[in-house]
Protein backbone atom coordinates (compact mmCIF):
# COMPACT_ATOMS: atom_id res chain seq x y z
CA UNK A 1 -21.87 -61.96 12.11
CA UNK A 2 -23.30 -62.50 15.33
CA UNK A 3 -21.98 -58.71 16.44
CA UNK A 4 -23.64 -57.29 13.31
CA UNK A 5 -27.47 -58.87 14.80
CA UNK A 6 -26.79 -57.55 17.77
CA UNK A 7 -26.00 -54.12 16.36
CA UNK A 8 -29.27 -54.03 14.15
CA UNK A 9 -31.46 -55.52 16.58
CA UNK A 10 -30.77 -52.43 19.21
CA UNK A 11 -30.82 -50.05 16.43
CA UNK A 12 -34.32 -51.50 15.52
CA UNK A 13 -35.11 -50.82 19.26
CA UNK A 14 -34.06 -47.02 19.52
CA UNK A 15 -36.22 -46.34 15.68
CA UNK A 16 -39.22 -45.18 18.06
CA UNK A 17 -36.93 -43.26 20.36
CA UNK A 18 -35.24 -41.25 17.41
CA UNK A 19 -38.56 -40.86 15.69
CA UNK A 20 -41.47 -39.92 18.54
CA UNK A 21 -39.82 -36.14 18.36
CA UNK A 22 -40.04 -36.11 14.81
CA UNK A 23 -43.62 -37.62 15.04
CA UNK A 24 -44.92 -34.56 17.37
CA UNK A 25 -43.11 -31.54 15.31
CA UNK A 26 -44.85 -32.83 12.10
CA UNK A 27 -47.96 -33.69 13.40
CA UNK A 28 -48.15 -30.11 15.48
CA UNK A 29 -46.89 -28.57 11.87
CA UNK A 30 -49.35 -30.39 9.56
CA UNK A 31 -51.78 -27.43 8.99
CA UNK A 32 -49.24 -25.65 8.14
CA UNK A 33 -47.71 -27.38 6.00
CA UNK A 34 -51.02 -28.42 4.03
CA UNK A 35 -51.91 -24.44 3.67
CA UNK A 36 -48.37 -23.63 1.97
CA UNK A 37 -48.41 -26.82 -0.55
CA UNK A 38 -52.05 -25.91 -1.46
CA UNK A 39 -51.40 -21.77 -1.45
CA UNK A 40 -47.80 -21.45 -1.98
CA UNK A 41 -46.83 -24.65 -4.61
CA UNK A 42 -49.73 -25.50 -5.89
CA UNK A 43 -51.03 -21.13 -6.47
CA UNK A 44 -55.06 -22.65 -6.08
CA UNK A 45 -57.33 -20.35 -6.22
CA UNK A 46 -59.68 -19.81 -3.12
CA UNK A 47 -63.63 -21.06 -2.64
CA UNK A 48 -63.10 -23.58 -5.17
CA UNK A 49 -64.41 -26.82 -5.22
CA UNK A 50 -61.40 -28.40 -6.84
CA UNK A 51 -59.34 -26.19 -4.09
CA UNK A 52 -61.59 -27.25 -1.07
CA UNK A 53 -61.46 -31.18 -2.16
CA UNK A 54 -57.51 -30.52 -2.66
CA UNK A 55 -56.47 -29.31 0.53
CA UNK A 56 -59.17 -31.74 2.48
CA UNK A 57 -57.20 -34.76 0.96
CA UNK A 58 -53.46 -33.28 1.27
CA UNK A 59 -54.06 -32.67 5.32
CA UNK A 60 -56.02 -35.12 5.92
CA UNK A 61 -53.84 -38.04 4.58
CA UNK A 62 -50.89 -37.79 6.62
CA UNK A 63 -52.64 -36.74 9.50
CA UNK A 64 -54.55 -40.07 9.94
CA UNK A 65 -51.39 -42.12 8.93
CA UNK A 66 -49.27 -40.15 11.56
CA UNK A 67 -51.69 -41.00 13.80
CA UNK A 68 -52.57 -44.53 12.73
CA UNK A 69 -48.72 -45.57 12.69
CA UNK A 70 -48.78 -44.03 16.50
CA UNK A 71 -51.29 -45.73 18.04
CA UNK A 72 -50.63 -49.31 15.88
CA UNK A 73 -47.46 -49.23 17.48
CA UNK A 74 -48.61 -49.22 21.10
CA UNK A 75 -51.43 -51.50 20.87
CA UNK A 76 -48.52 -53.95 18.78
CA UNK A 77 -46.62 -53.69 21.89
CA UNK A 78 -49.78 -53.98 24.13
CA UNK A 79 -50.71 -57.37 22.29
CA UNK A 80 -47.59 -59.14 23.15
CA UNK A 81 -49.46 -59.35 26.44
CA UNK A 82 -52.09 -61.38 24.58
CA UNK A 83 -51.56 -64.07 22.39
CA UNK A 84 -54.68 -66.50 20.84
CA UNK A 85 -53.50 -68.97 23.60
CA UNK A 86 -53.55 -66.35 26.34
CA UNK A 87 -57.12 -65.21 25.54
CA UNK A 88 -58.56 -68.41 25.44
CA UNK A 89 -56.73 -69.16 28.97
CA UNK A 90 -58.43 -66.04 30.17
CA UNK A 91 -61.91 -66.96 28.58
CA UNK A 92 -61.93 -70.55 29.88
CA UNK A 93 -63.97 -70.88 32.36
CA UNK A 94 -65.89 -67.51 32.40
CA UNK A 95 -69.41 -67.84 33.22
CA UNK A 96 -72.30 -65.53 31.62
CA UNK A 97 -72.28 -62.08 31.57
CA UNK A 98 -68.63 -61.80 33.50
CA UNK A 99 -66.85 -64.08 30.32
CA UNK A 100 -68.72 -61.45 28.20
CA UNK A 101 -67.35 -58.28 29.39
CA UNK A 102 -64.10 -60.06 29.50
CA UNK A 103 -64.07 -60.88 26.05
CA UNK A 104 -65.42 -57.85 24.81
CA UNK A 105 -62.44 -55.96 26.49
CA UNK A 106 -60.28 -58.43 25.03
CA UNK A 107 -61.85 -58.28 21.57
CA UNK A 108 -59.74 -54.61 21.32
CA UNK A 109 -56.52 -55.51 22.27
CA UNK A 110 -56.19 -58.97 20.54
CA UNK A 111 -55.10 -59.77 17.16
CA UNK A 112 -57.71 -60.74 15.03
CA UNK A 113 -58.98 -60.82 11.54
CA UNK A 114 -61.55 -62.23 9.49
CA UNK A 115 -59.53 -65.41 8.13
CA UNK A 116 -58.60 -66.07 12.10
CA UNK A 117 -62.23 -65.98 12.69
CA UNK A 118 -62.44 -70.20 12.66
CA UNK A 119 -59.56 -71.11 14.27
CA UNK A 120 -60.44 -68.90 17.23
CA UNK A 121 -63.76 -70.39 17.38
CA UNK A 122 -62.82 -73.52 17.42
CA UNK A 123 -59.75 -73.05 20.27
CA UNK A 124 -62.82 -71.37 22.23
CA UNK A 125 -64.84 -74.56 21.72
CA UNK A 126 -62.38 -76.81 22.97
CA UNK A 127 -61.64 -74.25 25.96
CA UNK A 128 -65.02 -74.67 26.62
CA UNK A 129 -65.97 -70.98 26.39
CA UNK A 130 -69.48 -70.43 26.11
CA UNK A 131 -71.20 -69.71 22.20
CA UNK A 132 -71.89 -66.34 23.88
CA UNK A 133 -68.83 -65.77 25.40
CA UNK A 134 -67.34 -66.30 21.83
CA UNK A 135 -69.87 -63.83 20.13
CA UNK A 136 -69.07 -61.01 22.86
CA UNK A 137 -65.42 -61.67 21.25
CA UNK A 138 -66.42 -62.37 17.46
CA UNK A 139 -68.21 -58.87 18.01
CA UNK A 140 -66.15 -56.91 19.79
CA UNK A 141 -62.01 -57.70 17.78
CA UNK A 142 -63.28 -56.06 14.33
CA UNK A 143 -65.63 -53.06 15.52
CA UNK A 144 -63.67 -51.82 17.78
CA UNK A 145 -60.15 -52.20 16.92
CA UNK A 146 -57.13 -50.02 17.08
CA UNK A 147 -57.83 -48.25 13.38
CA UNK A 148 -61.10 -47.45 14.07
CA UNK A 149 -60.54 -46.07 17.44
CA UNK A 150 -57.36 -43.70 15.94
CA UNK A 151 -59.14 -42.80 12.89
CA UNK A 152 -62.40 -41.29 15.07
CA UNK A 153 -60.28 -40.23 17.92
CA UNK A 154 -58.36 -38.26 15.18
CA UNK A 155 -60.96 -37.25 12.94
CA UNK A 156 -63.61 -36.12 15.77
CA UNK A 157 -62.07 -35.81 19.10
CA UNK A 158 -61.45 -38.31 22.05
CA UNK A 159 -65.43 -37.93 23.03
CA UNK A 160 -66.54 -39.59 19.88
CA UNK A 161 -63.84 -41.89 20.11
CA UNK A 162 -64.67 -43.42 23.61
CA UNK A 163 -68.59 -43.01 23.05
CA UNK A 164 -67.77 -46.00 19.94
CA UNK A 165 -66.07 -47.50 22.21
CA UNK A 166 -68.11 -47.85 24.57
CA UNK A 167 -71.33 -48.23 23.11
CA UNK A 168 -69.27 -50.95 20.80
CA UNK A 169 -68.56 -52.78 24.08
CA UNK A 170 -72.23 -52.37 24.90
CA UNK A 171 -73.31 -54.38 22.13
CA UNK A 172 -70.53 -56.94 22.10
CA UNK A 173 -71.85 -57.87 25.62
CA UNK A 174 -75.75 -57.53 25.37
CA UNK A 175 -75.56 -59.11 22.53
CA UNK A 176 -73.24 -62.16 23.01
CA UNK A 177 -74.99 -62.37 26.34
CA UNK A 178 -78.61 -62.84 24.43
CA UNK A 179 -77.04 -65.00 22.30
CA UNK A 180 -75.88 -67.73 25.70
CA UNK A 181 -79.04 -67.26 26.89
CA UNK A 182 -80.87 -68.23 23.80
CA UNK A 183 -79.17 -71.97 24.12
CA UNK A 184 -78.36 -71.92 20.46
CA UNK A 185 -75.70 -74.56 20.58
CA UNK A 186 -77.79 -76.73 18.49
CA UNK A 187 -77.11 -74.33 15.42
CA UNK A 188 -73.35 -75.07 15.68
CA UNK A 189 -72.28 -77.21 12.74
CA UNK A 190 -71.66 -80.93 14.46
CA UNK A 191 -68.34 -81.31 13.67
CA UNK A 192 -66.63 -78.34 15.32
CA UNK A 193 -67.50 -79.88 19.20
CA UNK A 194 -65.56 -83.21 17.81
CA UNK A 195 -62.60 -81.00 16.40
CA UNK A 196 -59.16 -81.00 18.58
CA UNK A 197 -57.38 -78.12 17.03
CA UNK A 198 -53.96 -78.30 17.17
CA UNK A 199 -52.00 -75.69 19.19
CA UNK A 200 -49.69 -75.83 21.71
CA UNK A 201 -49.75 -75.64 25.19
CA UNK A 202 -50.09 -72.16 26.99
CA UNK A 203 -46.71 -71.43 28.70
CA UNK A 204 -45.24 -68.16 30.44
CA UNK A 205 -42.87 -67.09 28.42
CA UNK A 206 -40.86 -63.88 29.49
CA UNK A 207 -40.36 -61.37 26.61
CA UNK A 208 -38.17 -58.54 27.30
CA UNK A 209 -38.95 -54.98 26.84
CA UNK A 210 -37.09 -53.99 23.47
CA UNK A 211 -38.79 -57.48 22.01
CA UNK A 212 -41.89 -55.85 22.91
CA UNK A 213 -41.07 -52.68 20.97
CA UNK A 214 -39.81 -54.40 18.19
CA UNK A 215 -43.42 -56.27 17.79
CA UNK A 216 -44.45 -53.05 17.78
CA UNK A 217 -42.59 -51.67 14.65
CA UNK A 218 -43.30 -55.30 13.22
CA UNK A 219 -46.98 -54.11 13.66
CA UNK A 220 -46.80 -50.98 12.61
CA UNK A 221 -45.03 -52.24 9.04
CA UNK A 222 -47.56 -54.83 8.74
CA UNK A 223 -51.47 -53.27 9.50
CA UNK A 224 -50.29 -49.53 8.14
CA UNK A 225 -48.57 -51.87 4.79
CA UNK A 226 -51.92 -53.38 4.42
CA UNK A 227 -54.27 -50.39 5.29
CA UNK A 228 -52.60 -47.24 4.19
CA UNK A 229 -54.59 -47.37 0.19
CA UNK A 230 -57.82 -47.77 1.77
CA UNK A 231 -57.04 -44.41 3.84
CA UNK A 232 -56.04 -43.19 0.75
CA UNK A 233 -58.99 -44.31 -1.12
CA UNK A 234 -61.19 -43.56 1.56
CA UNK A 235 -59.82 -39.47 2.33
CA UNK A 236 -60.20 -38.99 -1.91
CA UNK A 237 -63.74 -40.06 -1.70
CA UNK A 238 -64.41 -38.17 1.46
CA UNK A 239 -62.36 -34.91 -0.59
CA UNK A 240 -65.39 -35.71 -3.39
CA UNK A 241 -67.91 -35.11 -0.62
CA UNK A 242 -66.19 -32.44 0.86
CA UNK A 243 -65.51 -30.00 -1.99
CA UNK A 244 -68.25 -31.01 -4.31
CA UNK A 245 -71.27 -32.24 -2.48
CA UNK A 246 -73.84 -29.23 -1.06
CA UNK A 247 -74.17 -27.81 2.17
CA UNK A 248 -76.80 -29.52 4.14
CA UNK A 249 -77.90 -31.88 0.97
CA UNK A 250 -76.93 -35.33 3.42
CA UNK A 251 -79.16 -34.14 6.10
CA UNK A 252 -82.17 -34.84 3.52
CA UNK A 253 -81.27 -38.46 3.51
CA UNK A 254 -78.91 -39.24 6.61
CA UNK A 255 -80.39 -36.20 9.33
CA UNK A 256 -82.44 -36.39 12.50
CA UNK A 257 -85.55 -36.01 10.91
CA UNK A 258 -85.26 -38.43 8.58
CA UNK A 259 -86.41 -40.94 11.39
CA UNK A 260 -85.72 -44.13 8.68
CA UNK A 261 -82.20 -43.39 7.65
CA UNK A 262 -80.58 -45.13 10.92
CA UNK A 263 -82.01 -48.91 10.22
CA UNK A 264 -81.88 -47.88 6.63
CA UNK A 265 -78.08 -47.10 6.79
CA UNK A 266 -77.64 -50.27 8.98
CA UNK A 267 -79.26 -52.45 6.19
CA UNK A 268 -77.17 -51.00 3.20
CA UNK A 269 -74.10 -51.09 5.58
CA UNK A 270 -74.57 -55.30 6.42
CA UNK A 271 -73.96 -56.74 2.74
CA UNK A 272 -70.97 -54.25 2.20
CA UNK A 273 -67.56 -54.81 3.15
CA UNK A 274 -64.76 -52.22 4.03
CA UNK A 275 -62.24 -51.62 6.97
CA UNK A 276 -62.76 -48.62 9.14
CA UNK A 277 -59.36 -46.93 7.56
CA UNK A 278 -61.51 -46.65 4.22
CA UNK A 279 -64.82 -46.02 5.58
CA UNK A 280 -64.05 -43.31 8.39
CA UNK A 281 -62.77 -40.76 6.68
CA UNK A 282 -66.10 -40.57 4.59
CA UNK A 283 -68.17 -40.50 7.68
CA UNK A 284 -66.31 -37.10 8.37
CA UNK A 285 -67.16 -36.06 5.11
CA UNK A 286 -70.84 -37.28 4.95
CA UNK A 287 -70.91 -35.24 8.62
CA UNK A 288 -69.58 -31.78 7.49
CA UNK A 289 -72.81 -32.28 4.17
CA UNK A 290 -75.55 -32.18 7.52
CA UNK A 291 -75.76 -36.13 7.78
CA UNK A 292 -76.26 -36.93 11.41
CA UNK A 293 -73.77 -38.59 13.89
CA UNK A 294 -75.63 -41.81 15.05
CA UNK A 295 -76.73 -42.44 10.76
CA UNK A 296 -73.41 -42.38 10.03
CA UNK A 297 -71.72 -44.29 12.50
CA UNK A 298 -74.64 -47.04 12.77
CA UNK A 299 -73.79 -46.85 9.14
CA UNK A 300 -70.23 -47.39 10.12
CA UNK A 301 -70.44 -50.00 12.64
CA UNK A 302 -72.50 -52.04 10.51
CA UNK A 303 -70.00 -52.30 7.46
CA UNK A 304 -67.13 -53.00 9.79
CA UNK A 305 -68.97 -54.73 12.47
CA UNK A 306 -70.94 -57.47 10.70
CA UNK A 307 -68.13 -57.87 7.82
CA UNK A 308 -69.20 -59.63 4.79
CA UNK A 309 -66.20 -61.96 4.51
CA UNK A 310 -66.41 -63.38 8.65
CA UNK A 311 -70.04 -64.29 7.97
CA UNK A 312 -69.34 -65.81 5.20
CA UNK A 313 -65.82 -68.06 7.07
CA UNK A 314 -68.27 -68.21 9.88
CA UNK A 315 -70.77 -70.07 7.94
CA UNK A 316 -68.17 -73.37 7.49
CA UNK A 317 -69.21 -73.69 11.62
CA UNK A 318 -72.29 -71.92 12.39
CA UNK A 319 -75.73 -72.91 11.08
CA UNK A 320 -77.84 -70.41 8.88
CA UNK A 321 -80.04 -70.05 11.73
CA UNK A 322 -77.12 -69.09 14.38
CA UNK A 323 -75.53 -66.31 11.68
CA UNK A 324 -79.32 -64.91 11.08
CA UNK A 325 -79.86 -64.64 15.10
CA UNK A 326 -76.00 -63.16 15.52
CA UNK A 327 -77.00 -60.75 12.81
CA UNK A 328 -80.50 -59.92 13.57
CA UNK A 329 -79.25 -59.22 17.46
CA UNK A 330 -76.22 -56.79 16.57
CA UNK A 331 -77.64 -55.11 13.37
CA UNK A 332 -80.98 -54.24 16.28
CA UNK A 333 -77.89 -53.37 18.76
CA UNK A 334 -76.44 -50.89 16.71
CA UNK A 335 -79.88 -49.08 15.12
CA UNK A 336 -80.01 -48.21 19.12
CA UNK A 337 -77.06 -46.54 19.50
CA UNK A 338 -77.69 -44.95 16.11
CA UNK A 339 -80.85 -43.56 17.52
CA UNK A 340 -79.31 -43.18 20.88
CA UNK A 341 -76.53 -40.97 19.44
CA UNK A 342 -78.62 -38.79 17.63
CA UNK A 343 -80.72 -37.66 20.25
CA UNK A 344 -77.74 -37.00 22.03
CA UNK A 345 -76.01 -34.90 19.39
């Protein structure tokens, strides 16, 4: 029995080594393959919308999974290097501005979610991390995360990909910084700084390699099992836009010189709720119609950047008058990058 664990836990180790050259031939084949299914199976006629909306979803989808199931699996094996009780050793301690670009660096590579969002606040309470050390963090874990980096990095290069990023950091820090400097512990629910939340005791545990790699897999099986229908959901809509939608008619409502649409994109993106797997692959197809970079991904980083269910968690230890500041700073945060990147592009 014990020989049989052994066996399955090393052949659950070499899965990534067996499948990585499998990964690149499809991935460097997936045009291909997408132009016989749609030509050679399916016999669709060309400059159709139907045909155009067709192939759009049928190359699209597995390229962003192939993709998404890549990079999940590295950052699964990076986070094994940073557990809850890790970051908040790190954080502990960090004064202004410094504690903020360490927890907005940290805010990528550390597993969060919105039903985590309490318990991490209150371990960085009792750490005693500073309320704007915490935002920096709060900020930084659901905009930029590992989907939304592999889904842009994928869908519009590695420039667009590392100008989120880092514009994304940007904000996490400015604006958790403004937030310690504000003094706004007062709007912190009274209970939370008499809270000891139970966890244990940081230790240095030593996790081998192949453990690593198997966290990994365990990630990969776990975010792509929970996020692979929005991608699908999200790549049919974006197919909609794509084969059926004008030329040119988004840049009417979502272009340059439509000087409104960036705060008015942030505003209708606040209340909404998605995760960037569903909401990125309509950005592409809002950008091909003529809507303009920084409208669509201020549009972007609002839905998945001030999510609808952590402000609503968030409210059982913040005050109204905290989450209307932490809103009101980020939502102005990301109209100037919106701006910013459309005068760029």
């Amino acid at each position: 029995m014990k020989t049989d664990a052994v066996r399955l836990y090393k052949n659950k180790f070499l899965i990534p080594v067996i499948l990585l050259p499998l990964w690149f031939l499809l991935y460097l084949n997936l045009e291909k393959l997408a132009n016989l299914i749609v030509e050679s199976l399916l016999k669709l006629p060309q400059d159709n919308h139907l045909t155009s909306a067709i192939s759009f979803f049928i190359f699209e989808v597995p390229k962003v999974l192939l993709l998404l199931i890549l990079i999940v699996f590295v950052v699964g094996v990076v986070r094994t290097y940073f557990s809850p009780e890790r970051t908040r050793k790190i954080l502990g301690g960090k004064k202004l501005f410094a504690g903020n670009v360490s927890a907005s660096f940290l805010g990528i590579v550390t597993p969060f979610c919105s039903c985590s969002a309490i318990p991490l606040f209150l371990g960085f309470v009792e750490s005693g991390v500073p309320l704007g050390v915490t935002f920096s963090f709060l900020v930084a874990a659901p905009m930029i995360n590992e989907v939304a980096l592999v889904l842009l990095f994928g869908l519009f290069g590695w420039k667009t990909a590392l100008m989120y990023m880092s514009t994304g950091l940007i904000i996490a820090m400015l604006s958790g910084f403004v937030i310690g400097k504000l003094g706004l512990e007062r709007y912190v629910e009274d209970w939370v700084y008499k809270t000891k939340v139970a966890h244990p005791e940081f230790e240095e545990t030593k996790i081998s390699f192949s453990q690593r790699t198997i966290s990994g897999i365990d990630a990969v099986k776990e975010i792509v099992g929970k996020v692979w229908i929005y991608i699908v959901i999200g790549i049919a809509v974006g197919a909609g836009i794509h084969g059926y939608v004008p030329e040119n008619f988004m840049a009417s409502l979502m272009g340059k010189s439509a000087w409104w649409s960036v705060p008015v994109a942030v505003i209708i993106g606040i209340p909404m709720y998605s995760n960037a797997a569903g909401i990125i692959p309509i950005v592409q197809a809002l950008l091909e119609k003529g809507a303009s970079l920084g409208t669509v991904l201020a549009f972007m980083m609002s839905v998945i950047g001030l999510s609808l269910p952590e402000t609503i968690i968030l409210k059982k230890v913040l005050k109204i008058q905290l989450i209307v500041v932490f809103i009101s700073i980020v939502a102005v945060g990301i109209i100037i990058v919106g701006y910013l990147f459309n005068l760029i592009y």
